[in-house]
N, C-alpha and C. Protein backbone atom coordinates (compact mmCIF):
# COMPACT_ATOMS: atom_id res chain seq x y z
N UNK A 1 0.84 -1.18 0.00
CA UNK A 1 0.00 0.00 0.00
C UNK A 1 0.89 1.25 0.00
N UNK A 2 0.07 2.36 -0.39
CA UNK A 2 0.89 3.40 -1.15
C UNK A 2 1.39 4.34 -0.03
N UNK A 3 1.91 4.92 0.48
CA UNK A 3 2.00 5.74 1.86
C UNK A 3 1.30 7.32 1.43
N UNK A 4 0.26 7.66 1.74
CA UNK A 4 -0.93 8.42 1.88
C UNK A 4 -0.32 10.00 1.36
N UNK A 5 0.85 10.16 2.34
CA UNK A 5 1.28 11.32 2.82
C UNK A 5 2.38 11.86 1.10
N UNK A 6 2.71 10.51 0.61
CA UNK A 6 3.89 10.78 -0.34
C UNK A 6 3.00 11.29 -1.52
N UNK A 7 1.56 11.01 -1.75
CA UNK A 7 0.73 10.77 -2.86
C UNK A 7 0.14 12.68 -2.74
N UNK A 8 -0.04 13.25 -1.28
CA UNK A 8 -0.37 14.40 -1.01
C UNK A 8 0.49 15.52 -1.34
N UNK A 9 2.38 14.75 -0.77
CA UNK A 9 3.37 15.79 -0.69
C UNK A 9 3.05 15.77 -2.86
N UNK A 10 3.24 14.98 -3.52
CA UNK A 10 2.81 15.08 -4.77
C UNK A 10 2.72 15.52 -5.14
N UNK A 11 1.09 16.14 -4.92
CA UNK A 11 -0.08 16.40 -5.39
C UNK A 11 0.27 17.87 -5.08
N UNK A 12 0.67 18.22 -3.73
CA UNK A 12 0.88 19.53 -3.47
C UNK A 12 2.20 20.16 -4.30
N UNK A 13 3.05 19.21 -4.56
CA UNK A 13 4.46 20.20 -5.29
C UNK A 13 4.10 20.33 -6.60
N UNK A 14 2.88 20.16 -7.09
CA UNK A 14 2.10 20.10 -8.63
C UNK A 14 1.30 21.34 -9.05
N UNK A 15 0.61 21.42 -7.25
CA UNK A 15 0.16 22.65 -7.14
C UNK A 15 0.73 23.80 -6.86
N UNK A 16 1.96 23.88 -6.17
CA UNK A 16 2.76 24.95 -6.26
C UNK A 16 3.77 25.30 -7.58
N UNK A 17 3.61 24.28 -8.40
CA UNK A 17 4.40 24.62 -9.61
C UNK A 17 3.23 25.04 -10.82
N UNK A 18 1.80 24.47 -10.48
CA UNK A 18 0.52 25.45 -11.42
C UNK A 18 0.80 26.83 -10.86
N UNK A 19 0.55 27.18 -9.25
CA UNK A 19 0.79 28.25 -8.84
C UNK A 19 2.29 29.16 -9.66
N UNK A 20 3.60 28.76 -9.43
CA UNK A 20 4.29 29.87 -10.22
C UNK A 20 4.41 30.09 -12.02
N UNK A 21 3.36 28.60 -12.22
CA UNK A 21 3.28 29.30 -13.63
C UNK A 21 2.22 30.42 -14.09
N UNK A 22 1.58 30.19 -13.00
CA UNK A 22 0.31 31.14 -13.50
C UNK A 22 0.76 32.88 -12.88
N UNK A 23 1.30 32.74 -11.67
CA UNK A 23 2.20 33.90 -11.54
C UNK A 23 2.95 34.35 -12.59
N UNK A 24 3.71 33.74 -13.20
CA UNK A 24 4.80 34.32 -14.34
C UNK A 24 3.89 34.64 -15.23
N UNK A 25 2.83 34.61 -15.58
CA UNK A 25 2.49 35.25 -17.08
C UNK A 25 1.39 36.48 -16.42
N UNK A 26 0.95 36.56 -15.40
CA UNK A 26 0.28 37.62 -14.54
C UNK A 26 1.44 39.32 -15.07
N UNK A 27 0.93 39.36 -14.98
CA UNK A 27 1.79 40.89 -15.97
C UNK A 27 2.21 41.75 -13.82
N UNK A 28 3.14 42.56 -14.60
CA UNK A 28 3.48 43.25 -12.49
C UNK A 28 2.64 44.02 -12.62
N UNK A 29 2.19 44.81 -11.40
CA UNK A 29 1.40 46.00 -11.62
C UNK A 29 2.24 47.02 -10.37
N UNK A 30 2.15 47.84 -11.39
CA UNK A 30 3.16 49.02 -10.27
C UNK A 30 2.12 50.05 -9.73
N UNK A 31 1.98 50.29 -8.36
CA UNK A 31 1.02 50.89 -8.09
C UNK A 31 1.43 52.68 -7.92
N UNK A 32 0.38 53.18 -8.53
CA UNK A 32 0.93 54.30 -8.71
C UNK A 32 1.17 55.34 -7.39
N UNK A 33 1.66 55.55 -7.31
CA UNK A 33 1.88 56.52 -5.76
C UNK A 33 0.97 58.01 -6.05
N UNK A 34 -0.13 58.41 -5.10
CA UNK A 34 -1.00 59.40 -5.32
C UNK A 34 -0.76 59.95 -4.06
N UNK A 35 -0.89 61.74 -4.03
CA UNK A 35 -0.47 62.32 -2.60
C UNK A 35 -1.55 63.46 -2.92
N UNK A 36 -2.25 63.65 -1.70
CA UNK A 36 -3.32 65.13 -1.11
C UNK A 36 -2.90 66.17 -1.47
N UNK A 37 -3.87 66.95 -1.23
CA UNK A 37 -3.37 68.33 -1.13
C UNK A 37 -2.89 68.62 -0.21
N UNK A 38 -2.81 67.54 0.91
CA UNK A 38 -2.03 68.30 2.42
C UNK A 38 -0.56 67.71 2.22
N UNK A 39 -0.42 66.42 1.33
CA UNK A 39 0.82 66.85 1.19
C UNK A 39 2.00 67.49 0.06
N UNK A 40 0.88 68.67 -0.98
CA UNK A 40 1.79 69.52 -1.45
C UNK A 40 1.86 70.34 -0.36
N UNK A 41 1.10 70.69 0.34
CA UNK A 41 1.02 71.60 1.48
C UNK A 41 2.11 71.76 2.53
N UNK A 42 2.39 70.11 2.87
CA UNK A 42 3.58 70.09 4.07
C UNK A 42 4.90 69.91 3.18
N UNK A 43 4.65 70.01 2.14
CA UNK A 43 6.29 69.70 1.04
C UNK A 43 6.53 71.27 0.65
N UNK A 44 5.74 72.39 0.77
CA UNK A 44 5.80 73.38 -0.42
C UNK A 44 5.32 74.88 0.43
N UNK A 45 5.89 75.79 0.36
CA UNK A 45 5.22 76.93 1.00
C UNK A 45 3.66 77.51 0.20
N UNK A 46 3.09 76.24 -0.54
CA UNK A 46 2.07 76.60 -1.19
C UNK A 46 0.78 76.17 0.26
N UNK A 47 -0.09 76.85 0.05
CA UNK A 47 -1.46 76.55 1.31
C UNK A 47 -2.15 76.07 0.78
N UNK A 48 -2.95 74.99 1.11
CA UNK A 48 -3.89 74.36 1.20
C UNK A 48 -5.12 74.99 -0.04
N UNK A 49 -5.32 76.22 0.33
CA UNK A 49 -6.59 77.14 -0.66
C UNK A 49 -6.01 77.21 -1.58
N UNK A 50 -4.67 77.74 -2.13
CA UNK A 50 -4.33 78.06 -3.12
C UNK A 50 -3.96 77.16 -4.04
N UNK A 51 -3.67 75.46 -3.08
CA UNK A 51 -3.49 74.68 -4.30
C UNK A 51 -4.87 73.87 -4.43
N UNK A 52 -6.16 73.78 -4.00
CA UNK A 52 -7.11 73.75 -4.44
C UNK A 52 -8.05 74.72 -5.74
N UNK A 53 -7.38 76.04 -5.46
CA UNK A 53 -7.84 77.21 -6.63
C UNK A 53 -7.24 76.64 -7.60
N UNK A 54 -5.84 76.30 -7.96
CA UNK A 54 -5.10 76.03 -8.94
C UNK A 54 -5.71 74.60 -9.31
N UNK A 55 -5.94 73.97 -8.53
CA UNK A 55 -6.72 72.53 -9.41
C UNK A 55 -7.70 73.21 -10.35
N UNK A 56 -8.59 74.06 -9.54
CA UNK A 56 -10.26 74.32 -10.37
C UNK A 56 -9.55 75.19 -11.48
N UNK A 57 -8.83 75.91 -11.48
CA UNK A 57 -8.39 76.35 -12.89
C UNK A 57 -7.37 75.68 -13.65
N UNK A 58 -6.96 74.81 -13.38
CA UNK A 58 -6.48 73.66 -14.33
C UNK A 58 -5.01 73.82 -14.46
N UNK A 59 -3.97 74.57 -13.14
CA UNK A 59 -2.70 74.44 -13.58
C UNK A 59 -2.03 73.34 -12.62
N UNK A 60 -3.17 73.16 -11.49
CA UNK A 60 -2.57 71.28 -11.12
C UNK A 60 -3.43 70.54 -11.36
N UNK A 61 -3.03 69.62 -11.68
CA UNK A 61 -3.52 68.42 -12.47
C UNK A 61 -3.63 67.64 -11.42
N UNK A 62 -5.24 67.02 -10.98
CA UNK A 62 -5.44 66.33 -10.01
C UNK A 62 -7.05 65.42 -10.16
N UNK A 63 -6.77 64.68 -9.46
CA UNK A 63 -7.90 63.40 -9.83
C UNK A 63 -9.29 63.39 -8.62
N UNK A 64 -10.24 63.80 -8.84
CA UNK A 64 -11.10 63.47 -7.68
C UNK A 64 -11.80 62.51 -7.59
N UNK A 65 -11.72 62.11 -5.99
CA UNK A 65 -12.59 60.86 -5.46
C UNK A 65 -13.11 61.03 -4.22
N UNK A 66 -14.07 60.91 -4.47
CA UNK A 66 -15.49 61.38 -3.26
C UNK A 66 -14.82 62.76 -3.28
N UNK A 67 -14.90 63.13 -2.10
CA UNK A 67 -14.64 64.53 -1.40
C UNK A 67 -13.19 65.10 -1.66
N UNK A 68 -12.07 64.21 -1.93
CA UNK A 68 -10.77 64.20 -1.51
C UNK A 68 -10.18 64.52 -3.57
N UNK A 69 -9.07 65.30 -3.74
CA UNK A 69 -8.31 65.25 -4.38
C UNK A 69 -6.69 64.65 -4.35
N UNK A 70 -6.96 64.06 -5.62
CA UNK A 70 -5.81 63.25 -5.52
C UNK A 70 -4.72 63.37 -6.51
N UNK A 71 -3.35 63.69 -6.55
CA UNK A 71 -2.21 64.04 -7.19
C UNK A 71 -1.39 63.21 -7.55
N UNK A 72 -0.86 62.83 -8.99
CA UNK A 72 0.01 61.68 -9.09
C UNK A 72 1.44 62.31 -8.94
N UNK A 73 2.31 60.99 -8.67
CA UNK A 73 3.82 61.26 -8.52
C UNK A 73 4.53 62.33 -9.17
N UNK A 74 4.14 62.04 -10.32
CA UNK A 74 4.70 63.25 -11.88
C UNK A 74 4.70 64.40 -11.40
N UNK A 75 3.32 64.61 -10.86
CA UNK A 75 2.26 65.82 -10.76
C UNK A 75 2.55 66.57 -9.97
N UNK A 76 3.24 65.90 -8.54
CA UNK A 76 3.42 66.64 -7.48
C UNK A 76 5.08 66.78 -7.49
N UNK A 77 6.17 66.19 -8.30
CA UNK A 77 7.22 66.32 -8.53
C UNK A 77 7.51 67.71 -9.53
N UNK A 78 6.42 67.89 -9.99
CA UNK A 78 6.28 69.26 -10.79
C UNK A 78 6.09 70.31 -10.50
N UNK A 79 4.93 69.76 -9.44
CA UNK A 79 4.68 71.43 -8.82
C UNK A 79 5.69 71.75 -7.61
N UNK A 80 6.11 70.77 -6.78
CA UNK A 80 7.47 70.89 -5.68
C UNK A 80 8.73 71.98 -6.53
N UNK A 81 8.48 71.60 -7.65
CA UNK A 81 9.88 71.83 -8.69
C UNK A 81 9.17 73.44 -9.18
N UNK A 82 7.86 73.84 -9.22
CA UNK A 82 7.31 75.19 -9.87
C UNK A 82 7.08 76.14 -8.70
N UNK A 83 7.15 75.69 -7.63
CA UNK A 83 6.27 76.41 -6.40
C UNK A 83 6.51 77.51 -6.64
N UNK A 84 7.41 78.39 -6.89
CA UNK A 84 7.09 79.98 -7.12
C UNK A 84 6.11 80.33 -8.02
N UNK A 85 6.31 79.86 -9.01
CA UNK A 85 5.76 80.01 -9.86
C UNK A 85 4.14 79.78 -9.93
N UNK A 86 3.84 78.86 -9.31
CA UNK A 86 2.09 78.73 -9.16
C UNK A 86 1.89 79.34 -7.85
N UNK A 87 2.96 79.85 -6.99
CA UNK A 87 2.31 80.92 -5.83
C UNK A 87 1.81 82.16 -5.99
N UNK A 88 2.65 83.12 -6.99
CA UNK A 88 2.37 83.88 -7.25
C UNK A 88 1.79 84.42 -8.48
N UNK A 89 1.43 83.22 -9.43
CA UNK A 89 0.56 83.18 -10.92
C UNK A 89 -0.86 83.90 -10.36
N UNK A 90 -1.24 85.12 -11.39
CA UNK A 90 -2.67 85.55 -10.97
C UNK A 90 -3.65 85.02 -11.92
N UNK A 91 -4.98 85.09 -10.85
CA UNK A 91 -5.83 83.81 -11.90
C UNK A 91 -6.56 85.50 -12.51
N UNK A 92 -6.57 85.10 -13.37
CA UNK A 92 -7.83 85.61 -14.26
C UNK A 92 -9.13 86.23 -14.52
């Protein structure tokens, strides 16, 4: 008779080798890093109001969900890098 346990260990190293094939063709997913307006706020001598005004007129580029605005990596590496420049831009 067959020993129970050898037929399981098996069965299981069969299933962990379906498991990393099906991993390898799973594509990566890089998750994108998104930051508030509180933190251009604590990165930037820009305030809170003023980089909300600049969303609604369209010189930061930002994503809303529910209540909250949301800034991608690019986005906020841009404006860290413009801050004079969108502090003292007059709107229109």
């Amino acid at each position: 008779m067959d020993n129970p346990f050898e037929i399981i260990a098996s069965q299981y190293s069969e299933i962990i080798e379906r498991l990393k094939r099906i991993e390898e063709t799973q594509p990566k997913e890089n998750p994108i890093k998104r930051y508030s307006i509180q933190d251009i706020a604590d990165n930037t001598p820009i305030g809170v109001q003023t980089i909300r005004s600049r969303i609604k007129d369209g010189t930061i580029k930002a994503q809303k969900f529910g209540n909250k605005y949301l800034i991608t990596a690019e986005e906020f590496n841009r404006v860290c890098k413009e801050v004079k420049s969108i502090k003292y831009k007059r709107l229109r």
